[in-house]
Structure formats: structure tokens, C-alpha cells
N, C-alpha and C. Protein backbone atom coordinates (compact mmCIF):
# COMPACT_ATOMS: atom_id res chain seq x y z
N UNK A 1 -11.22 -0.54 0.82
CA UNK A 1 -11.42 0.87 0.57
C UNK A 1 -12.91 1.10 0.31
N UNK A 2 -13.16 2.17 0.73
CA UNK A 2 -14.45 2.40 1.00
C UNK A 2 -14.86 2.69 -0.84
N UNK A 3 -15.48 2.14 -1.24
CA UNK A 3 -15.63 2.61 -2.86
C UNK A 3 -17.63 1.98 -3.22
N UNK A 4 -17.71 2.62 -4.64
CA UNK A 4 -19.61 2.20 -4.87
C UNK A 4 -19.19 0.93 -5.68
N UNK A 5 -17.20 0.01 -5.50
CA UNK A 5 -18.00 -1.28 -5.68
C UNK A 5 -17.61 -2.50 -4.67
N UNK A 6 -17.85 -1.48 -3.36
CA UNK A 6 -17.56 -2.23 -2.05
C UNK A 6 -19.53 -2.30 -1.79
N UNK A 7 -19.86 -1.27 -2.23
CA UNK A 7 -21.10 -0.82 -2.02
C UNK A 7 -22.12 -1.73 -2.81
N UNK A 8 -21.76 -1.72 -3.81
CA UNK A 8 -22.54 -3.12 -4.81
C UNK A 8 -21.96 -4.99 -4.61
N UNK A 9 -21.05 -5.05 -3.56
CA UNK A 9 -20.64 -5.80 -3.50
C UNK A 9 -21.44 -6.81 -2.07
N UNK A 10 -21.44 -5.61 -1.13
CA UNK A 10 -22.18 -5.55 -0.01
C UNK A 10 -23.72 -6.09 -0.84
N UNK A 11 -24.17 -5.15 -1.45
CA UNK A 11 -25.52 -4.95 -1.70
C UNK A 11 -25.65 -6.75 -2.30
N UNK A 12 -24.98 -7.44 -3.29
CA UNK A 12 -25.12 -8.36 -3.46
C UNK A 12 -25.01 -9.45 -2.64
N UNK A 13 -24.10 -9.38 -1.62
CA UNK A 13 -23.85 -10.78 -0.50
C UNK A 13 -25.37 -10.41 0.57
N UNK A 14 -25.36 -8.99 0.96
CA UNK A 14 -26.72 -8.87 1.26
C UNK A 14 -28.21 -9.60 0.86
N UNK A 15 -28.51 -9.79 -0.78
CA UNK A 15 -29.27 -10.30 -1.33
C UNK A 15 -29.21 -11.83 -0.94
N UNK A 16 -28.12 -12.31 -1.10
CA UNK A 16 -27.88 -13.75 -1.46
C UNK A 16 -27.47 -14.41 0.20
N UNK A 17 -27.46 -13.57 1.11
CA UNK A 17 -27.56 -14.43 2.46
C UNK A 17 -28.17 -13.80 3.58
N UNK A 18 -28.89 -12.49 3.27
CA UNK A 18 -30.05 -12.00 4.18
C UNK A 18 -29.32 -11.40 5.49
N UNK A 19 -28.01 -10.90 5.42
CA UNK A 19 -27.30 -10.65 6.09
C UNK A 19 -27.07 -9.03 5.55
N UNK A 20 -27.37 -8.50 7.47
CA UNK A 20 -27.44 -7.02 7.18
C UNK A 20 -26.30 -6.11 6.65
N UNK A 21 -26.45 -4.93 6.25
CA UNK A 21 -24.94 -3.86 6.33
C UNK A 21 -24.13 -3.85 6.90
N UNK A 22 -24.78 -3.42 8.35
CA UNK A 22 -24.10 -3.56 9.78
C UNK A 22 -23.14 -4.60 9.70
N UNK A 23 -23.66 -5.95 9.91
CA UNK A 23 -23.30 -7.40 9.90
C UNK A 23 -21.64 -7.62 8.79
N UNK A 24 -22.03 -7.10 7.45
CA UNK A 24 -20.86 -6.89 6.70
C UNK A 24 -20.06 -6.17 6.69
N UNK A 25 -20.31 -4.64 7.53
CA UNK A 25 -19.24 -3.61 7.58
C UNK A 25 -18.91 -4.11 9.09
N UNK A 26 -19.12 -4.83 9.86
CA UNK A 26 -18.47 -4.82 11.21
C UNK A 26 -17.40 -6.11 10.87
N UNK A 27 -18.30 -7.05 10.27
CA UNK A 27 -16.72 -8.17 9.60
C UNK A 27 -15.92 -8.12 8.87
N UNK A 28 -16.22 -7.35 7.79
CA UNK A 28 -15.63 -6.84 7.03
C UNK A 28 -14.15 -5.49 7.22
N UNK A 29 -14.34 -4.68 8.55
CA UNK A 29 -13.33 -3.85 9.38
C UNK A 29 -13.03 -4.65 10.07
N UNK A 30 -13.12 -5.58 10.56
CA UNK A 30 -12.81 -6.51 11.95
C UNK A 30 -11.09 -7.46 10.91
N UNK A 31 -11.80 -7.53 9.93
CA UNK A 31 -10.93 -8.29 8.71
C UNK A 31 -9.62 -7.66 8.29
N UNK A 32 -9.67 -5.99 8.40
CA UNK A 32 -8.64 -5.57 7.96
C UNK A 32 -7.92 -4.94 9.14
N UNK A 33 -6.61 -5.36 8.74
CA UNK A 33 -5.70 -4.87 9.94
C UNK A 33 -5.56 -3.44 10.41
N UNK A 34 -5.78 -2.18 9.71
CA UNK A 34 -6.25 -0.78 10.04
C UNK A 34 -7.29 -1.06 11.58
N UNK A 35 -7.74 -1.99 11.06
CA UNK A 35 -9.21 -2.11 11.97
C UNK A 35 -10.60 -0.54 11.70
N UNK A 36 -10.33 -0.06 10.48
CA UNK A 36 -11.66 0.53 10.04
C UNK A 36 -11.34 0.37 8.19
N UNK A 37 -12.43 1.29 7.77
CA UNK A 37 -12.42 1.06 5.88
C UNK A 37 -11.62 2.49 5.64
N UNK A 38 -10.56 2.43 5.13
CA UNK A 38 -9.89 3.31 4.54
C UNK A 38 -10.74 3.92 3.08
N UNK A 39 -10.72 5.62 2.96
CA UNK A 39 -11.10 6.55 2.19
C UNK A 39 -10.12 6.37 0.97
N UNK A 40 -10.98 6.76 -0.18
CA UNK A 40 -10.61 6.95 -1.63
C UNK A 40 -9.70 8.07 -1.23
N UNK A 41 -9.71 9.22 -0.69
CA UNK A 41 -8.23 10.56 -0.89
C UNK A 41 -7.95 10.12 0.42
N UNK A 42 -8.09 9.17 1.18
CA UNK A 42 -6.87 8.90 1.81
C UNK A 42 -5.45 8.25 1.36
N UNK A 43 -6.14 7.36 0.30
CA UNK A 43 -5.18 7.00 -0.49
C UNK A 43 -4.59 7.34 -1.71
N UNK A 44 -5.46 8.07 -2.29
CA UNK A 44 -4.89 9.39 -3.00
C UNK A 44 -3.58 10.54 -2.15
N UNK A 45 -4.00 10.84 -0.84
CA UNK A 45 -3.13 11.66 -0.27
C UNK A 45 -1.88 10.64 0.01
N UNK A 46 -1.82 9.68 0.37
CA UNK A 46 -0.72 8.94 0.17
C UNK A 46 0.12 8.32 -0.80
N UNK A 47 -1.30 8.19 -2.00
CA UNK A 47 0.14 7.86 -3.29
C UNK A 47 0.68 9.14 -3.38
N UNK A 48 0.39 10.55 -3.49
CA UNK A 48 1.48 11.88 -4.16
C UNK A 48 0.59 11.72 -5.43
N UNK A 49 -0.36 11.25 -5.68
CA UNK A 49 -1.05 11.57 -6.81
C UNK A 49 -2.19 12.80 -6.51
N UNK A 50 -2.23 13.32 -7.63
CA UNK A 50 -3.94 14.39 -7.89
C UNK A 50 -4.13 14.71 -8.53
């Protein structure tokens, strides 16, 4: 899920192996079976929560 601690998570494997955004968001969707990064109220609209 697309979230700021997918975003700090990125930002750290970034630091520590010089490996771009791009590079992590294309393996990183390639990884999940959706085949893209699912939204915070997407999954809000699917639990019935708000």
C-alpha cells in the first residue's frame, strides 16, 4: 500500500544500496499480485470503514 512508510522505507534501501525509486517501485509492483501499489481509500473503500 502506497503509504509515507513505504516512502521512508524506499528512502532507506535507497541509501543503503544506491538503488533508484524507479528500480524499487518497478520490483516492488512486479512483487505484488494486483501487479500495481494499491491506495490508502482504496482500502478504506473496501473495508466499509470512514
Amino acid at each position: 500500500m502506497e503509504t509515507a512508510l513505504l516512502t521512508d522505507s524506499f528512502a532507506a534501501i535507497m541509501a543503503k544500496t544506491g538503488r533508484t525509486e524507479a528500480e524499487l517501485r518497478r520490483d516492488f509492483t512486479n512483487s505484488n499480485p494486483q501487479g500495481r501499489q494499491v491506495q490508502p481509500d482504496e482500502v478504506v473503500a473496501r473495508s466499509g470503514a470512514r
